[in-house]
C-alpha atoms as a PDB file:
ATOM      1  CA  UNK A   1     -16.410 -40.216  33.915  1.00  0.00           C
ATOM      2  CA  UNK A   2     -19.367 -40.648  32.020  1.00  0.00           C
ATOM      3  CA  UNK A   3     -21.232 -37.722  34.113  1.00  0.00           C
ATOM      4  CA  UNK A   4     -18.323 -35.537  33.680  1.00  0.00           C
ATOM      5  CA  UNK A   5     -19.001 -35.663  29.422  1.00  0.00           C
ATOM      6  CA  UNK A   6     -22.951 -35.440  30.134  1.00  0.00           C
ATOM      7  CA  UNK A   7     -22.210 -32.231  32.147  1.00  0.00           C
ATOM      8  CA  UNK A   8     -19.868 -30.678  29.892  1.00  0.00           C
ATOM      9  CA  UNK A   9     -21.997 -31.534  27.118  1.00  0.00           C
ATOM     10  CA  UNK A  10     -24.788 -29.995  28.712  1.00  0.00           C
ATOM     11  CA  UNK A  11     -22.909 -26.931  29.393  1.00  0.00           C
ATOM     12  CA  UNK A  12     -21.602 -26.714  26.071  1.00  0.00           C
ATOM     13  CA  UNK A  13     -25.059 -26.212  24.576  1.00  0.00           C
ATOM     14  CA  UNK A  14     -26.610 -23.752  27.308  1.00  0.00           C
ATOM     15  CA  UNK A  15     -23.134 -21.550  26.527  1.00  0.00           C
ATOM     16  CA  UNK A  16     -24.226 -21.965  22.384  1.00  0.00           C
ATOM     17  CA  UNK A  17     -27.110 -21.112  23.040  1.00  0.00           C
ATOM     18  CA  UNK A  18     -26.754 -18.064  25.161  1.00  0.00           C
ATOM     19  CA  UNK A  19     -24.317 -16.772  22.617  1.00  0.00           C
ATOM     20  CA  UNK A  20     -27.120 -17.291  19.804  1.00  0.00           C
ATOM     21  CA  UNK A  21     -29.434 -15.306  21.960  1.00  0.00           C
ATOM     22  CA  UNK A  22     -27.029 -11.995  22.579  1.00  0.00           C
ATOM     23  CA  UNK A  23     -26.027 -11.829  18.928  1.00  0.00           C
ATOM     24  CA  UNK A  24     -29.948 -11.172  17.979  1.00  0.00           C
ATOM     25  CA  UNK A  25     -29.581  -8.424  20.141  1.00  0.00           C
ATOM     26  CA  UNK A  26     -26.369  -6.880  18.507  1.00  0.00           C
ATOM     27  CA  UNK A  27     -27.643  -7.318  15.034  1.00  0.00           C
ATOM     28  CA  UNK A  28     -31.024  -4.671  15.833  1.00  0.00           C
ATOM     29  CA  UNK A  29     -28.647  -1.618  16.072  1.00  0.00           C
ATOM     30  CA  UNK A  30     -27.031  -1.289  12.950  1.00  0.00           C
ATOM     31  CA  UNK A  31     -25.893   2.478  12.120  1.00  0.00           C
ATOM     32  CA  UNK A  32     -26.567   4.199   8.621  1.00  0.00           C
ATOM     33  CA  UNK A  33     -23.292   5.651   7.453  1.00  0.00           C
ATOM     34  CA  UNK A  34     -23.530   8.865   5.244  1.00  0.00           C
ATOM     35  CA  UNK A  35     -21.556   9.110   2.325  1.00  0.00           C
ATOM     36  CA  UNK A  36     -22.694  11.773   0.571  1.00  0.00           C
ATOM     37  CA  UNK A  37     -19.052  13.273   0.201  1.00  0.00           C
ATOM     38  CA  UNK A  38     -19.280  17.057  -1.654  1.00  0.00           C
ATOM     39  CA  UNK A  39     -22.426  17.993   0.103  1.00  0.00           C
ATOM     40  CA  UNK A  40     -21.339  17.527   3.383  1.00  0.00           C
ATOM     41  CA  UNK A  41     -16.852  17.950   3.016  1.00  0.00           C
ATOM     42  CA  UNK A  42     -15.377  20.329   0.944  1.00  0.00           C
ATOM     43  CA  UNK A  43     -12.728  19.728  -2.085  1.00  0.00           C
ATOM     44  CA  UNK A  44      -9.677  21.755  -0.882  1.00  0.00           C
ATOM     45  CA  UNK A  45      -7.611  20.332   1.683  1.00  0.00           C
ATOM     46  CA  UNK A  46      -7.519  23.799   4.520  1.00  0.00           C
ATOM     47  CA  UNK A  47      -4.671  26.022   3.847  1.00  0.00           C
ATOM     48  CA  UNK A  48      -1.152  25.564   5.610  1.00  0.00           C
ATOM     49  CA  UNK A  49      -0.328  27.167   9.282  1.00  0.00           C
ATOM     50  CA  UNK A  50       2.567  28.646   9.634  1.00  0.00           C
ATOM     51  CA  UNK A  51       2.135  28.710  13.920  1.00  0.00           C
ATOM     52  CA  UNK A  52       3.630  32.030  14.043  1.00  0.00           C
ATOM     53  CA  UNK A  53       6.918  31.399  11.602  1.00  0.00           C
ATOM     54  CA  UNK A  54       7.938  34.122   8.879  1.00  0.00           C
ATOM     55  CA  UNK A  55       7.420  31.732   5.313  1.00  0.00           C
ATOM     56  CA  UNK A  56      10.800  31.012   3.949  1.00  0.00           C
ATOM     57  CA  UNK A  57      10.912  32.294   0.221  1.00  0.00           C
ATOM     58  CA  UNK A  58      14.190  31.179  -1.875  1.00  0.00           C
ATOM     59  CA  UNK A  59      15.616  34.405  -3.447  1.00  0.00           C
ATOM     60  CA  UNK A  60      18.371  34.464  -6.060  1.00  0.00           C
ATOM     61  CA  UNK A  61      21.139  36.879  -5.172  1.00  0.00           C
ATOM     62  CA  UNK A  62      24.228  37.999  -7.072  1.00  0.00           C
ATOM     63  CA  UNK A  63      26.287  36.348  -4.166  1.00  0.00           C
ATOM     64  CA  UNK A  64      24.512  33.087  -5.483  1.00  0.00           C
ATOM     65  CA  UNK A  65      25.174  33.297  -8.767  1.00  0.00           C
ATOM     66  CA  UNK A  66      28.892  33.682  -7.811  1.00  0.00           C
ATOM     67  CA  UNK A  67      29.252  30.877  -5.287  1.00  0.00           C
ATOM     68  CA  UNK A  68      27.490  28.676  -8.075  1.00  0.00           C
ATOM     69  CA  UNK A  69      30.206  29.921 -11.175  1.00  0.00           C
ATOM     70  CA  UNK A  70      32.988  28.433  -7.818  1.00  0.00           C
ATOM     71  CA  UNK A  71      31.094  25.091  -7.454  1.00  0.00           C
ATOM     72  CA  UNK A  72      30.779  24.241 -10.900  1.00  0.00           C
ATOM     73  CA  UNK A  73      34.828  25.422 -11.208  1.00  0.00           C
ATOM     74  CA  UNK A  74      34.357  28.262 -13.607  1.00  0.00           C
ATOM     75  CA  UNK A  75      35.893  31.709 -12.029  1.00  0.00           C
END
């Protein structure tokens, strides 16, 4: 029993130990970000696509103006 704790001890600080070691080697590549912003992006968001459909435009009409005078109960 006693020999079971020594080893597991034992293993407990070579695994400590090995993890101590690889994060020194993560920490040496650290990456500049850029945020310069209006040099490098512009202001306006890029214009709509329509992917090939004709825009749809409301238009008043006399035949609206009529159907409205119906809704509202006014003939």
């Amino acid at each position: 029993m006693k020999s079971t704790v020594v080893i597991l001890l034992m293993y407990l600080l070579l695994a400590v130990s090995c993890f101590a070691l690889g994060s020194e080697k993560t920490d040496s590549e650290v990456y500049e970000i850029d945020y310069r912003g209006p040099e490098t992006h512009n202001s306006r968001p890029p214009p709509e696509t329509l992917h090939g459909k004709t825009p749809y435009i409301h238009h008043k009409t006399s035949a609206a103006g009529s159907a409205g005078a119906l809704v509202g109960g006014q003939n």
